[in-house]
PDB file of N, CA and C in Angstrom:
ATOM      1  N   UNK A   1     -51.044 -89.275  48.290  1.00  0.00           N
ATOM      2  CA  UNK A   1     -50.245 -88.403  47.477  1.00  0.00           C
ATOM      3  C   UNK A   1     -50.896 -87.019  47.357  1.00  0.00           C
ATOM      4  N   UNK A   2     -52.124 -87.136  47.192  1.00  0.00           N
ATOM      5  CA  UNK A   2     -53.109 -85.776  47.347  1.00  0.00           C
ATOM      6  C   UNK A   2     -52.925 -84.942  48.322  1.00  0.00           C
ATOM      7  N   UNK A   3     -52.944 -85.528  49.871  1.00  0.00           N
ATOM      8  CA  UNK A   3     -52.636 -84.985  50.787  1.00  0.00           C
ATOM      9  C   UNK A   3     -51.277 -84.153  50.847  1.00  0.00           C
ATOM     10  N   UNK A   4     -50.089 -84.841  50.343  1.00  0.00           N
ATOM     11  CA  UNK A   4     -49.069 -84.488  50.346  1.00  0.00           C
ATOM     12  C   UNK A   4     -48.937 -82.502  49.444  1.00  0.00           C
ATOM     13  N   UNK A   5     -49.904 -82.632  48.621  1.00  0.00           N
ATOM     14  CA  UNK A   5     -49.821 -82.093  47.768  1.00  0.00           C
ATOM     15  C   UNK A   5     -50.563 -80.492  48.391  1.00  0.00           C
ATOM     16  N   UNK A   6     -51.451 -80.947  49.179  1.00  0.00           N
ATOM     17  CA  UNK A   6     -52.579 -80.076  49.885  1.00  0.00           C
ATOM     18  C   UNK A   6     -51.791 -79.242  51.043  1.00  0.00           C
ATOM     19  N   UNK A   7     -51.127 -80.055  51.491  1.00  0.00           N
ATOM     20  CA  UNK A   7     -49.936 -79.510  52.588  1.00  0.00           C
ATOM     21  C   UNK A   7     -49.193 -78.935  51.940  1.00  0.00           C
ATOM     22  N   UNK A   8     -48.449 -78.994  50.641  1.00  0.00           N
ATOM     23  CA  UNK A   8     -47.513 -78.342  50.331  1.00  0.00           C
ATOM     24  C   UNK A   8     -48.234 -77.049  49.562  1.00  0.00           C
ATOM     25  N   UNK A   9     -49.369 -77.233  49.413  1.00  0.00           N
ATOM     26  CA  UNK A   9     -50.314 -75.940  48.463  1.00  0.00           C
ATOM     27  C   UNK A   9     -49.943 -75.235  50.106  1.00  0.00           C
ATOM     28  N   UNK A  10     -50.598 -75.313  51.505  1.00  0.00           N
ATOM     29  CA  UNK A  10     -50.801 -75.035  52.139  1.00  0.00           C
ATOM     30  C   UNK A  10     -49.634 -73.891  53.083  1.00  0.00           C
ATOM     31  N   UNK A  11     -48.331 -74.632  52.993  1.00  0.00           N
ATOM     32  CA  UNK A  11     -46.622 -74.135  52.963  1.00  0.00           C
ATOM     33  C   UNK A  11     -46.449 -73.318  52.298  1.00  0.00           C
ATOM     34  N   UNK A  12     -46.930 -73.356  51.213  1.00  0.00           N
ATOM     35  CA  UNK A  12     -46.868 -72.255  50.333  1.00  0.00           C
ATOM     36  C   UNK A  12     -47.663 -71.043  50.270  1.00  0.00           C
ATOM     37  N   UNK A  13     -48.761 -71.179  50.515  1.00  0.00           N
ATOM     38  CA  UNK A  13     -49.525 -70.386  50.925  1.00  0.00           C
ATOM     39  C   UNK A  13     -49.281 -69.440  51.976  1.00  0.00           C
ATOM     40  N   UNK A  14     -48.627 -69.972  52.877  1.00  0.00           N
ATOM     41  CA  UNK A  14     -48.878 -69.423  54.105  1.00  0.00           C
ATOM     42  C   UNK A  14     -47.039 -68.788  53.909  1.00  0.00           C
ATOM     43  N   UNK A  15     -46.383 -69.497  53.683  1.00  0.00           N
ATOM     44  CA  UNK A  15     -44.773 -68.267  53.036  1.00  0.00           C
ATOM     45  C   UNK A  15     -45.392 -67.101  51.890  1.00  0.00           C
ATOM     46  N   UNK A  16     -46.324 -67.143  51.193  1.00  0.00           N
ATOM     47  CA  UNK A  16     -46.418 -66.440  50.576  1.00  0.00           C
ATOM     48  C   UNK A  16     -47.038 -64.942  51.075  1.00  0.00           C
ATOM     49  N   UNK A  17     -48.213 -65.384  52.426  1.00  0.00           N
ATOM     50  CA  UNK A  17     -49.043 -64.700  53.224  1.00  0.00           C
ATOM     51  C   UNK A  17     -47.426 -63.504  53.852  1.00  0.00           C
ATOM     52  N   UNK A  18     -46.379 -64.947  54.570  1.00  0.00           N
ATOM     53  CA  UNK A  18     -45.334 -64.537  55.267  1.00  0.00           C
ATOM     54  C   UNK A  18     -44.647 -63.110  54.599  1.00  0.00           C
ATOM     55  N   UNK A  19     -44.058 -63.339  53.367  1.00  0.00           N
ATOM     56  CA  UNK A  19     -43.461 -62.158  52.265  1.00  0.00           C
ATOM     57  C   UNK A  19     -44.181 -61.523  52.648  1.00  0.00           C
ATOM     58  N   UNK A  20     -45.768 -61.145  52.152  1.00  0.00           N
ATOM     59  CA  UNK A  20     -46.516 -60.462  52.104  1.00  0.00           C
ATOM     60  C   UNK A  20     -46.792 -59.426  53.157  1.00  0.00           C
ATOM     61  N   UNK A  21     -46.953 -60.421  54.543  1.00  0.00           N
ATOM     62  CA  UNK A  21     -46.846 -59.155  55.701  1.00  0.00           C
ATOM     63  C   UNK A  21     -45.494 -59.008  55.936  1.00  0.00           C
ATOM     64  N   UNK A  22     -44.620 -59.295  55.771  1.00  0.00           N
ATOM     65  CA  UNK A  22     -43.110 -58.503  55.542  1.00  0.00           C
ATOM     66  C   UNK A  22     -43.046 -57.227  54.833  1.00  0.00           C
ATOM     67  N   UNK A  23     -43.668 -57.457  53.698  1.00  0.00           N
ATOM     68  CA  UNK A  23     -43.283 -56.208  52.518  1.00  0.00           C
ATOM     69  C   UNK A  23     -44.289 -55.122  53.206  1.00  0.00           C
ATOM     70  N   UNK A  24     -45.316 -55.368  53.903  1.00  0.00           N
ATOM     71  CA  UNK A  24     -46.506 -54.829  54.586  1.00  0.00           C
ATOM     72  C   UNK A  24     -45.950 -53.573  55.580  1.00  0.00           C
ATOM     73  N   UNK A  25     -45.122 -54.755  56.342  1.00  0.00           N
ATOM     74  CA  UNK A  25     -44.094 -54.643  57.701  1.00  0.00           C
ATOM     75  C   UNK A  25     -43.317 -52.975  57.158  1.00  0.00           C
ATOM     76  N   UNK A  26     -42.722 -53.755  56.508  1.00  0.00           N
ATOM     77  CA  UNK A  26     -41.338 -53.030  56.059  1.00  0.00           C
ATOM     78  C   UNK A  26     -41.778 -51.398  55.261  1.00  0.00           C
ATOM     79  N   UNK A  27     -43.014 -51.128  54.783  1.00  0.00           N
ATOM     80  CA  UNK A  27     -43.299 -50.302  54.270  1.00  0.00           C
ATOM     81  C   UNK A  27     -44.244 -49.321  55.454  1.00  0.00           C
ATOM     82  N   UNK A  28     -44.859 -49.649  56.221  1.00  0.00           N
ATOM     83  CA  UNK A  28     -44.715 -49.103  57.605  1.00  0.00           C
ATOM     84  C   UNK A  28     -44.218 -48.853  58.572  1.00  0.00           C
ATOM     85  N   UNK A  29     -43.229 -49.139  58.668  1.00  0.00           N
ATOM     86  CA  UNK A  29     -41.618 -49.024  59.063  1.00  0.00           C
ATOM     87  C   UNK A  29     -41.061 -47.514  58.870  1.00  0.00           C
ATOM     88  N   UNK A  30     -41.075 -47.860  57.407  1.00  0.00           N
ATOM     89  CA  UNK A  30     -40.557 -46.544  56.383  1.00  0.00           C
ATOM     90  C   UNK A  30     -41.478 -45.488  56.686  1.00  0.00           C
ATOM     91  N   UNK A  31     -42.734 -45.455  56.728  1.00  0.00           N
ATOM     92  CA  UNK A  31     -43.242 -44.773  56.195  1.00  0.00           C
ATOM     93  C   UNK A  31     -43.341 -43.743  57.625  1.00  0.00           C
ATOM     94  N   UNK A  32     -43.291 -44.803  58.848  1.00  0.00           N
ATOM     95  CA  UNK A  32     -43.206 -43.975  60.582  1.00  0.00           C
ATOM     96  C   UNK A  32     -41.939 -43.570  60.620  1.00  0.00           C
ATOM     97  N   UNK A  33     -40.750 -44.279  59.902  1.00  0.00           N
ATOM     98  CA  UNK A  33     -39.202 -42.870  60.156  1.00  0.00           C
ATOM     99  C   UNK A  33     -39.469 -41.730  59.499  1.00  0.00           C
ATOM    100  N   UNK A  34     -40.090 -42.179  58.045  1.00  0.00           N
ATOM    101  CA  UNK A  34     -40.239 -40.881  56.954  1.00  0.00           C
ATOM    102  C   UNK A  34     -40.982 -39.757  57.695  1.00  0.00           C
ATOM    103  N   UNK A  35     -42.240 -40.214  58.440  1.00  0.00           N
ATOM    104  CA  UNK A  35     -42.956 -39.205  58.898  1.00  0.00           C
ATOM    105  C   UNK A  35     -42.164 -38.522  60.075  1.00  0.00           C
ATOM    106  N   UNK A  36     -41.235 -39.386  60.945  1.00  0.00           N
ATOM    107  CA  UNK A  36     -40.597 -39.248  62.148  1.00  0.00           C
ATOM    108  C   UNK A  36     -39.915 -37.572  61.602  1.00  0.00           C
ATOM    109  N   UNK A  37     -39.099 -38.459  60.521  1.00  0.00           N
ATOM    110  CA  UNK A  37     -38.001 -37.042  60.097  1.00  0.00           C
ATOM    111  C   UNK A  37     -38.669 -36.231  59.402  1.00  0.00           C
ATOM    112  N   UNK A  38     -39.527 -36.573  59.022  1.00  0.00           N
ATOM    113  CA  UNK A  38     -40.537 -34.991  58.304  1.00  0.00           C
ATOM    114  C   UNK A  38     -40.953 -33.798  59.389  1.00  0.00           C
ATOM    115  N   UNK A  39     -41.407 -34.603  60.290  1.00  0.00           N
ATOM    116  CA  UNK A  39     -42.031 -33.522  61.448  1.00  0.00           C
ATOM    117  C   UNK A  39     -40.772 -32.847  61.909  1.00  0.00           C
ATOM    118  N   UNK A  40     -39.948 -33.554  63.015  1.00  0.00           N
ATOM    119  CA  UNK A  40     -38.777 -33.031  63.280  1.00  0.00           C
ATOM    120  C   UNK A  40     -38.417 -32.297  62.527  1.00  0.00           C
ATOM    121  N   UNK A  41     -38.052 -32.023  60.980  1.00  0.00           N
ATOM    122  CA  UNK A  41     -37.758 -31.297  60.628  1.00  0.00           C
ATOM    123  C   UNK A  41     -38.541 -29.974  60.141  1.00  0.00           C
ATOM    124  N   UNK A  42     -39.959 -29.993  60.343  1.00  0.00           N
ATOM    125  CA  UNK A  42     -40.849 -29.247  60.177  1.00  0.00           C
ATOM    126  C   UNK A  42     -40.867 -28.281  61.367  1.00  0.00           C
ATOM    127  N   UNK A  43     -40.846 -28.815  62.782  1.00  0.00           N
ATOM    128  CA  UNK A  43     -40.549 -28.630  64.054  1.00  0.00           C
ATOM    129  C   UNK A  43     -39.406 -27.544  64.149  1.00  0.00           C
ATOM    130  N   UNK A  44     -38.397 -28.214  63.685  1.00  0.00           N
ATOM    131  CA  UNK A  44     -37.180 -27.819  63.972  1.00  0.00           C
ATOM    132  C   UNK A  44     -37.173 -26.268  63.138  1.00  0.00           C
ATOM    133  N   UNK A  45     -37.767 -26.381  61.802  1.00  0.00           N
ATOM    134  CA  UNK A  45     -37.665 -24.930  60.820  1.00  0.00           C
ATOM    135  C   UNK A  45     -38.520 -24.230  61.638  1.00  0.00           C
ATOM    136  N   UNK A  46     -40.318 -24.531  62.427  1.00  0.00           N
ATOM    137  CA  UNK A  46     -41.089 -23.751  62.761  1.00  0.00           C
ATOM    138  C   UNK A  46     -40.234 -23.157  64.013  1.00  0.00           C
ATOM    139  N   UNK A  47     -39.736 -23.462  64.744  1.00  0.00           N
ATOM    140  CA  UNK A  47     -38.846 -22.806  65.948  1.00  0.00           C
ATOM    141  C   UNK A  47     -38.165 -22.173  65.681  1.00  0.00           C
ATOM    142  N   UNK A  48     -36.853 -22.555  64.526  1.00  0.00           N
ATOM    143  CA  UNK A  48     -36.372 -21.526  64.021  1.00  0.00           C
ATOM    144  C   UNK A  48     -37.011 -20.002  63.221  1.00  0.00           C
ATOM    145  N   UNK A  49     -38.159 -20.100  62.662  1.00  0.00           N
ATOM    146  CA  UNK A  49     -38.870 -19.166  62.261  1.00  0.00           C
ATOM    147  C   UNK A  49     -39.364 -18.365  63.620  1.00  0.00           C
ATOM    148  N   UNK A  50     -39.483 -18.614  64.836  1.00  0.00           N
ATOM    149  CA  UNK A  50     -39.871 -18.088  65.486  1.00  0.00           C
ATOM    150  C   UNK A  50     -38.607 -17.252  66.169  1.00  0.00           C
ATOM    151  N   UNK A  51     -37.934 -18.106  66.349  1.00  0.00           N
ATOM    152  CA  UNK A  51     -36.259 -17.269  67.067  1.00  0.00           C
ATOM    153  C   UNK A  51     -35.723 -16.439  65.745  1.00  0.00           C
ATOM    154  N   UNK A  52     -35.627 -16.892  64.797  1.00  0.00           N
ATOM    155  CA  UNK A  52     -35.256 -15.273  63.842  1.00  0.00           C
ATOM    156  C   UNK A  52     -36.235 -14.540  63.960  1.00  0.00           C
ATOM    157  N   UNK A  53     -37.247 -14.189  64.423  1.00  0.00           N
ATOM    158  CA  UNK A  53     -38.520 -13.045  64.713  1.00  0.00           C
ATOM    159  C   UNK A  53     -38.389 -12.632  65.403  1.00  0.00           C
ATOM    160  N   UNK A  54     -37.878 -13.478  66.860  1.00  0.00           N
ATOM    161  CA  UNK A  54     -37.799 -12.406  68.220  1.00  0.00           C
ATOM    162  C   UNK A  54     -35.962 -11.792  67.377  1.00  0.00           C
ATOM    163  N   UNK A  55     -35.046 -12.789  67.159  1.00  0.00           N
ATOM    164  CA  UNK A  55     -33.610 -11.870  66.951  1.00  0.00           C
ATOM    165  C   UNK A  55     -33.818 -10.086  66.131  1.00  0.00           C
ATOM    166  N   UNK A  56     -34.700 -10.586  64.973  1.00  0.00           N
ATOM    167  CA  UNK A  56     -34.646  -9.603  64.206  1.00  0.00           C
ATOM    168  C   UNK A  56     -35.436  -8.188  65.023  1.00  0.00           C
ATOM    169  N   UNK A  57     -36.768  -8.605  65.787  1.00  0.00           N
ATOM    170  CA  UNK A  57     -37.166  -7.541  66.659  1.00  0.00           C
ATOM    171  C   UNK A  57     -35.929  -7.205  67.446  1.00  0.00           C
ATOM    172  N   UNK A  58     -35.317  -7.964  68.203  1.00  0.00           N
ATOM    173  CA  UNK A  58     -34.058  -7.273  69.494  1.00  0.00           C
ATOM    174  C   UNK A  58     -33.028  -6.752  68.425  1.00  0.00           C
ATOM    175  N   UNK A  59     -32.821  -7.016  67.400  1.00  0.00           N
ATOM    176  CA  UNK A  59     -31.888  -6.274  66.922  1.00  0.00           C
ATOM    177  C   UNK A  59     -32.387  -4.999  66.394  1.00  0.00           C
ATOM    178  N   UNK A  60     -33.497  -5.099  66.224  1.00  0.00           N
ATOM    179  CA  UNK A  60     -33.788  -3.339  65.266  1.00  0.00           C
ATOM    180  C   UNK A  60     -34.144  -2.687  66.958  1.00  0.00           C
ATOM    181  N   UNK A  61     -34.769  -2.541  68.052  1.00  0.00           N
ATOM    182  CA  UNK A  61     -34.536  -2.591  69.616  1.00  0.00           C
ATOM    183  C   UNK A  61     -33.254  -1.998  69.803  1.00  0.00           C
ATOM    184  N   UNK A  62     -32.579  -3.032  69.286  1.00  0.00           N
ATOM    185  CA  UNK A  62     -31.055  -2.966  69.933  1.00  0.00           C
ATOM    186  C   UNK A  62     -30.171  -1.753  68.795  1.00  0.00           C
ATOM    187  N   UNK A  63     -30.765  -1.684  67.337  1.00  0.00           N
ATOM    188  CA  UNK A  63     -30.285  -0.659  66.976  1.00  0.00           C
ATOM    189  C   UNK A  63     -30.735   0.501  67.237  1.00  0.00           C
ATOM    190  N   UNK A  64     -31.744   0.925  67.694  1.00  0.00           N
ATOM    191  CA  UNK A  64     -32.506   2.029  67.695  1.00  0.00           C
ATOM    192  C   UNK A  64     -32.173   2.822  69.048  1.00  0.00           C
ATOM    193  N   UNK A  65     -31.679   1.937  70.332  1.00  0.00           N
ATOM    194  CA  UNK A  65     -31.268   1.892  71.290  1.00  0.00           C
ATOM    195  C   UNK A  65     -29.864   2.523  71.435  1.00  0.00           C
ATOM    196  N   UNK A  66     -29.441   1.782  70.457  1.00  0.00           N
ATOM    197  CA  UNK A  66     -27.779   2.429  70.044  1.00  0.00           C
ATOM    198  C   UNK A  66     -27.524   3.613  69.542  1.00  0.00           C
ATOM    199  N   UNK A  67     -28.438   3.718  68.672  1.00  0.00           N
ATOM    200  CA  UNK A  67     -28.819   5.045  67.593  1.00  0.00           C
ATOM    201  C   UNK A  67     -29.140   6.346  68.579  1.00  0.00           C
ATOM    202  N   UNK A  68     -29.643   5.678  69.773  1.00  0.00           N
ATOM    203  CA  UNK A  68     -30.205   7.399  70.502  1.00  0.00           C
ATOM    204  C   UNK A  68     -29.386   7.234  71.542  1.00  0.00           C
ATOM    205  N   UNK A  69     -27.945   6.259  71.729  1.00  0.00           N
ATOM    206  CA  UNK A  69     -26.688   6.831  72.692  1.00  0.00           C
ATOM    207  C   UNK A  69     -26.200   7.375  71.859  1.00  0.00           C
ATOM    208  N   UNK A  70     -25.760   7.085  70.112  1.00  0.00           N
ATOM    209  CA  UNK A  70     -25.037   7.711  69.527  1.00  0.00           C
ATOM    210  C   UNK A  70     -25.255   8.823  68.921  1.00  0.00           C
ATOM    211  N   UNK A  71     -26.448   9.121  69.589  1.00  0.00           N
ATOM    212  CA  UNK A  71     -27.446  10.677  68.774  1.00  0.00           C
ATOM    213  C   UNK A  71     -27.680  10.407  66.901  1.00  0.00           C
ATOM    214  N   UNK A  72     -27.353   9.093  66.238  1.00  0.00           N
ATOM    215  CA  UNK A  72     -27.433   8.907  64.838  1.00  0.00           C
ATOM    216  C   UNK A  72     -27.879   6.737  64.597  1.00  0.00           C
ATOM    217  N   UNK A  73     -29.324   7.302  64.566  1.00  0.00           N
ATOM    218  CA  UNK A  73     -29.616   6.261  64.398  1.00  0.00           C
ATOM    219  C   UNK A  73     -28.946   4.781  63.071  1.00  0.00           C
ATOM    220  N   UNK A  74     -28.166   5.776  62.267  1.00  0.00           N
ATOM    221  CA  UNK A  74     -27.375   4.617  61.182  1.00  0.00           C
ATOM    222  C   UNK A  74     -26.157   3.945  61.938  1.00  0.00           C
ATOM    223  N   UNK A  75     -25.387   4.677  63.296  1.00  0.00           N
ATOM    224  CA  UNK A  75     -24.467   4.196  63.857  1.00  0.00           C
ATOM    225  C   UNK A  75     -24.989   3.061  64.458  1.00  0.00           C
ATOM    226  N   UNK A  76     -26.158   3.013  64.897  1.00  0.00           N
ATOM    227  CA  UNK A  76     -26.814   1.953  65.977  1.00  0.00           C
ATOM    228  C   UNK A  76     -26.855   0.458  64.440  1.00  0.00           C
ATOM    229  N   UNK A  77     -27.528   1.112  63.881  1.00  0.00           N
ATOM    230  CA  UNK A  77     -27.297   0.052  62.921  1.00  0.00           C
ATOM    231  C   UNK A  77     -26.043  -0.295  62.457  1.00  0.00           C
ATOM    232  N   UNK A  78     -25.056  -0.112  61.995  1.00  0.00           N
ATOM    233  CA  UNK A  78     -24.192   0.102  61.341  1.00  0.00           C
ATOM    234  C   UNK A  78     -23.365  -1.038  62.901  1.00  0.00           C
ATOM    235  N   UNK A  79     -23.672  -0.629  64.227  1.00  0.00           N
ATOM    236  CA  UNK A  79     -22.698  -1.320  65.065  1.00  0.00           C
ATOM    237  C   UNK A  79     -23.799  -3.261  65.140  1.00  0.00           C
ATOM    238  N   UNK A  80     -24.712  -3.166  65.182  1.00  0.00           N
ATOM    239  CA  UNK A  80     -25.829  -4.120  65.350  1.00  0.00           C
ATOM    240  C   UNK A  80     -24.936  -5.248  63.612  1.00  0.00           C
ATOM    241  N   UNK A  81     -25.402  -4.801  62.694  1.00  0.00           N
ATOM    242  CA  UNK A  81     -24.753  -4.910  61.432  1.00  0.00           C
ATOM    243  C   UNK A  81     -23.135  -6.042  61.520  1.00  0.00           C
ATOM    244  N   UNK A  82     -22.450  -5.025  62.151  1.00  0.00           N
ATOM    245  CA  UNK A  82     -21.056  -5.487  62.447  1.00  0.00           C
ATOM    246  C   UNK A  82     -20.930  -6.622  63.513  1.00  0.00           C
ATOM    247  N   UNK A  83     -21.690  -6.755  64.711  1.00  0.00           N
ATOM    248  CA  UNK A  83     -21.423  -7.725  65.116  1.00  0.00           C
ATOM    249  C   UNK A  83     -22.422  -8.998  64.583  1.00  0.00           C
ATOM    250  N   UNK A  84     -23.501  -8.708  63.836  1.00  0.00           N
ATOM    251  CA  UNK A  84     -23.881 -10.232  63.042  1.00  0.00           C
ATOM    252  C   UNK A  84     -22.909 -10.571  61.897  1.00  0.00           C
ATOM    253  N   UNK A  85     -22.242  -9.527  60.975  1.00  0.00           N
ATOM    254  CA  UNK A  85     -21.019 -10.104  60.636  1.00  0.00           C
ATOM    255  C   UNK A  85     -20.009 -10.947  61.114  1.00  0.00           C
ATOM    256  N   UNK A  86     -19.327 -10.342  62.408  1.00  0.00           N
ATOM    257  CA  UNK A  86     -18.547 -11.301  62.771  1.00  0.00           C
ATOM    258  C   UNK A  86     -19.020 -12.562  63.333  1.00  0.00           C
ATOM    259  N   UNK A  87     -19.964 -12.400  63.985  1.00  0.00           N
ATOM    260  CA  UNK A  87     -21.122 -13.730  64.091  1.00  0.00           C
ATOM    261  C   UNK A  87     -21.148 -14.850  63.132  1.00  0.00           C
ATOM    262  N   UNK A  88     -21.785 -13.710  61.688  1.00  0.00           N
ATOM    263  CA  UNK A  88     -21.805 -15.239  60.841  1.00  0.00           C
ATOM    264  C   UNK A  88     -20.485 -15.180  60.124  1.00  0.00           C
ATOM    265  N   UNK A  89     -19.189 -14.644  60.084  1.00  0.00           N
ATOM    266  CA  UNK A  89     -18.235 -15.567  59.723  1.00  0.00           C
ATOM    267  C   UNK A  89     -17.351 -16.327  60.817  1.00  0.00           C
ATOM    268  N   UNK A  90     -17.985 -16.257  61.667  1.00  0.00           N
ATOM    269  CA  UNK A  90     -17.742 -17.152  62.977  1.00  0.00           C
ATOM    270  C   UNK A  90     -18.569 -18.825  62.860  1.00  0.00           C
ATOM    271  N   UNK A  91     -19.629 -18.501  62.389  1.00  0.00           N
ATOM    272  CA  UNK A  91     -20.408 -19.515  62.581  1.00  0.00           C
ATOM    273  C   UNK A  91     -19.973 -20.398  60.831  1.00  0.00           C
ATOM    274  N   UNK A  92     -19.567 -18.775  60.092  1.00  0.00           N
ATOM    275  CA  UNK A  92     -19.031 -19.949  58.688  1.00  0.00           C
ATOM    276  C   UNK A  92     -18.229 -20.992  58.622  1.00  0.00           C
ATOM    277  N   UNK A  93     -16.969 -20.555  60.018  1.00  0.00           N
ATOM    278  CA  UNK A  93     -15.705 -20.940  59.769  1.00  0.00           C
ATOM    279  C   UNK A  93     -16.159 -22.415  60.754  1.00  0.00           C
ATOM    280  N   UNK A  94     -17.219 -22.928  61.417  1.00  0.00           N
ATOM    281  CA  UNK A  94     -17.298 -23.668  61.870  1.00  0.00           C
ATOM    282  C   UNK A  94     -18.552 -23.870  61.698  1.00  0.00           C
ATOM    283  N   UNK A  95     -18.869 -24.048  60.833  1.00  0.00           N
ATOM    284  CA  UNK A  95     -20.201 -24.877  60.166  1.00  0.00           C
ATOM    285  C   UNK A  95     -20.348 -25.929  60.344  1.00  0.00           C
ATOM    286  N   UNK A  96     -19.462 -26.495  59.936  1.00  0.00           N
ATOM    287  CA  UNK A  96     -19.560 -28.306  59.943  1.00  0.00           C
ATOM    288  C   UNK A  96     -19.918 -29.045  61.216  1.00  0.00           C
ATOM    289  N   UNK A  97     -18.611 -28.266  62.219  1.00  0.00           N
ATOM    290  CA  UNK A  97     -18.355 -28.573  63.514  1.00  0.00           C
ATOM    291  C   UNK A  97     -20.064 -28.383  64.547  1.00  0.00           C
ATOM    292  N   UNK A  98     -20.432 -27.195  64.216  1.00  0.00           N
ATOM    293  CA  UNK A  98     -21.996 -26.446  65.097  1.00  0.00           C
ATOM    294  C   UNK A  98     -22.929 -26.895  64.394  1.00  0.00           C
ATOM    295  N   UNK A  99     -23.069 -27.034  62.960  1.00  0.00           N
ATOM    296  CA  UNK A  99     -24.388 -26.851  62.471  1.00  0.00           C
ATOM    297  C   UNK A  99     -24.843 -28.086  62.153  1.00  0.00           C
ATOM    298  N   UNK A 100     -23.841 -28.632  60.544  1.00  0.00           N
ATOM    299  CA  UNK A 100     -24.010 -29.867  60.098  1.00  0.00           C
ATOM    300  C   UNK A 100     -24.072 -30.973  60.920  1.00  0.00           C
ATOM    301  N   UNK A 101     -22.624 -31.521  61.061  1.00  0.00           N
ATOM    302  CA  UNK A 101     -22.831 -32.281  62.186  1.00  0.00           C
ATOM    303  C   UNK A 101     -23.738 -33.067  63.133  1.00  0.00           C
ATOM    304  N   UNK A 102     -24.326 -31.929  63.996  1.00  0.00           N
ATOM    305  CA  UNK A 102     -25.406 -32.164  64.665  1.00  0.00           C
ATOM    306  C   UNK A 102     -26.669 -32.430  64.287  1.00  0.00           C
ATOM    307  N   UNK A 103     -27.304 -31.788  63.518  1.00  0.00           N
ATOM    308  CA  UNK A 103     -28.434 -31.902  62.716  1.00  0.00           C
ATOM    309  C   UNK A 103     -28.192 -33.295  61.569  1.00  0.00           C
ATOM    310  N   UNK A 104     -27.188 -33.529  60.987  1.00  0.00           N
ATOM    311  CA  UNK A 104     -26.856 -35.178  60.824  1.00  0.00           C
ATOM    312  C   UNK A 104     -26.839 -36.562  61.294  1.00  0.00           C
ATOM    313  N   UNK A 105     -26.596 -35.764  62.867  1.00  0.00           N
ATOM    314  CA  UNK A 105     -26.733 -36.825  63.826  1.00  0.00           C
ATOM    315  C   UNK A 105     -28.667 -36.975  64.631  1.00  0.00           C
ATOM    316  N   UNK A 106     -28.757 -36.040  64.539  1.00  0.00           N
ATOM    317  CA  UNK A 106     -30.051 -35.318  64.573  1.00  0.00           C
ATOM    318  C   UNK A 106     -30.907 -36.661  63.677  1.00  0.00           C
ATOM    319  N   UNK A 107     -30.707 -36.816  62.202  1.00  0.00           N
ATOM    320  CA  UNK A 107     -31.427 -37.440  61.598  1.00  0.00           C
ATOM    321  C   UNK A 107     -31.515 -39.007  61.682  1.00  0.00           C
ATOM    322  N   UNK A 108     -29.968 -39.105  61.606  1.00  0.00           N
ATOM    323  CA  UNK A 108     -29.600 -40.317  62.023  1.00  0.00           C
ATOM    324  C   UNK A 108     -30.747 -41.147  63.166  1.00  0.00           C
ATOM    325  N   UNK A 109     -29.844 -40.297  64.054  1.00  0.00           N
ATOM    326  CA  UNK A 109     -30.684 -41.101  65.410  1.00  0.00           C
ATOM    327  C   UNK A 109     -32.248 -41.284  64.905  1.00  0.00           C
ATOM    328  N   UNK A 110     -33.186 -40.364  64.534  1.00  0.00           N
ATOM    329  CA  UNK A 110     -34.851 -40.278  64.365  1.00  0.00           C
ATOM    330  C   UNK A 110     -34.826 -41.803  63.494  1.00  0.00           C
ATOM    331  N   UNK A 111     -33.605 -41.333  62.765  1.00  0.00           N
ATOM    332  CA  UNK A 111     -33.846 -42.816  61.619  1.00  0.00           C
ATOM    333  C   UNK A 111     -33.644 -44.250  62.126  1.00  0.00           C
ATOM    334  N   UNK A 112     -32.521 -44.481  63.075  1.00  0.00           N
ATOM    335  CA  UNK A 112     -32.136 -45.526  63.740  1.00  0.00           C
ATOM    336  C   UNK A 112     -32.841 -45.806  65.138  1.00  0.00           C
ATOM    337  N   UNK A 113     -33.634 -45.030  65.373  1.00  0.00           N
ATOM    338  CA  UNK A 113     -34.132 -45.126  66.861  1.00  0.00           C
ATOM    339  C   UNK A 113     -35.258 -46.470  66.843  1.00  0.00           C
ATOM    340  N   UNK A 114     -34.737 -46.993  68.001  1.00  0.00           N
ATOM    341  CA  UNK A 114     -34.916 -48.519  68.396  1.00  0.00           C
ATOM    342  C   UNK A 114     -36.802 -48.216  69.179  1.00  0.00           C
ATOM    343  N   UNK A 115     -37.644 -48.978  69.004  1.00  0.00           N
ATOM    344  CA  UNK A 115     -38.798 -48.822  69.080  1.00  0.00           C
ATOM    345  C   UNK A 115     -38.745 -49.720  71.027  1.00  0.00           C
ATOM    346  N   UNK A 116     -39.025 -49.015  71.650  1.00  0.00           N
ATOM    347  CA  UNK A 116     -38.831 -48.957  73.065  1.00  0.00           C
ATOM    348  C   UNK A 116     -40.471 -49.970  73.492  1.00  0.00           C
TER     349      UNK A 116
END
């Protein structure tokens, strides 16, 4: 009857070990998507910080450029100006479609991606 008892201490023991590296499991899991989508998105802002640096240099370039065909350097601006307007209510009117969207799916996937 002792024995019986030693085995079942033993079953138990060892489901309990089981939970244990589960909850172990499962919190390293988390913790490699969490980091997955942290970087990516760290990634993703540091690139963008770099492409608004070169845009903003080619555009003051590109106004100054304009400014000495138009003999008045505020026209160069003033035309530079106007087409990032229509730009970004171009890019407003389809936000969802260009921006969100993708970068949703973007996360998704980092989050769901199957360990190869």
């Amino acid at each position: 009857m002792e024995n019986s008892f030693d085995k079942l201490d033993d079953v138990v023991g060892n489901i309990k070990e089981y939970i244990n590296n589960r909850i172990a499991l499962v919190k390293i899991e988390v913790a490699e998507k969490t980091s997955g989508v942290v970087s990516s998105i760290i990634a993703f802002f540091l690139v963008i910080f770099i492409f608004l640096l070169v845009v903003i240099f080619f555009s003051v370039a590109l106004a100054l450029g304009i400014g000495k065909i138009t003999g008045e350097n505020y026209w160069g601006f003033l035309i530079v100006s106007a087409i990032y307007l229509i730009l970004g209510l171009t890019l407003w009117k389809a936000k969802d479609r260009i921006i969100r969207i993708p970068i949703m799916n973007s996360i998704l996937r980092q989050l769901f991606k199957e360990e190869e």
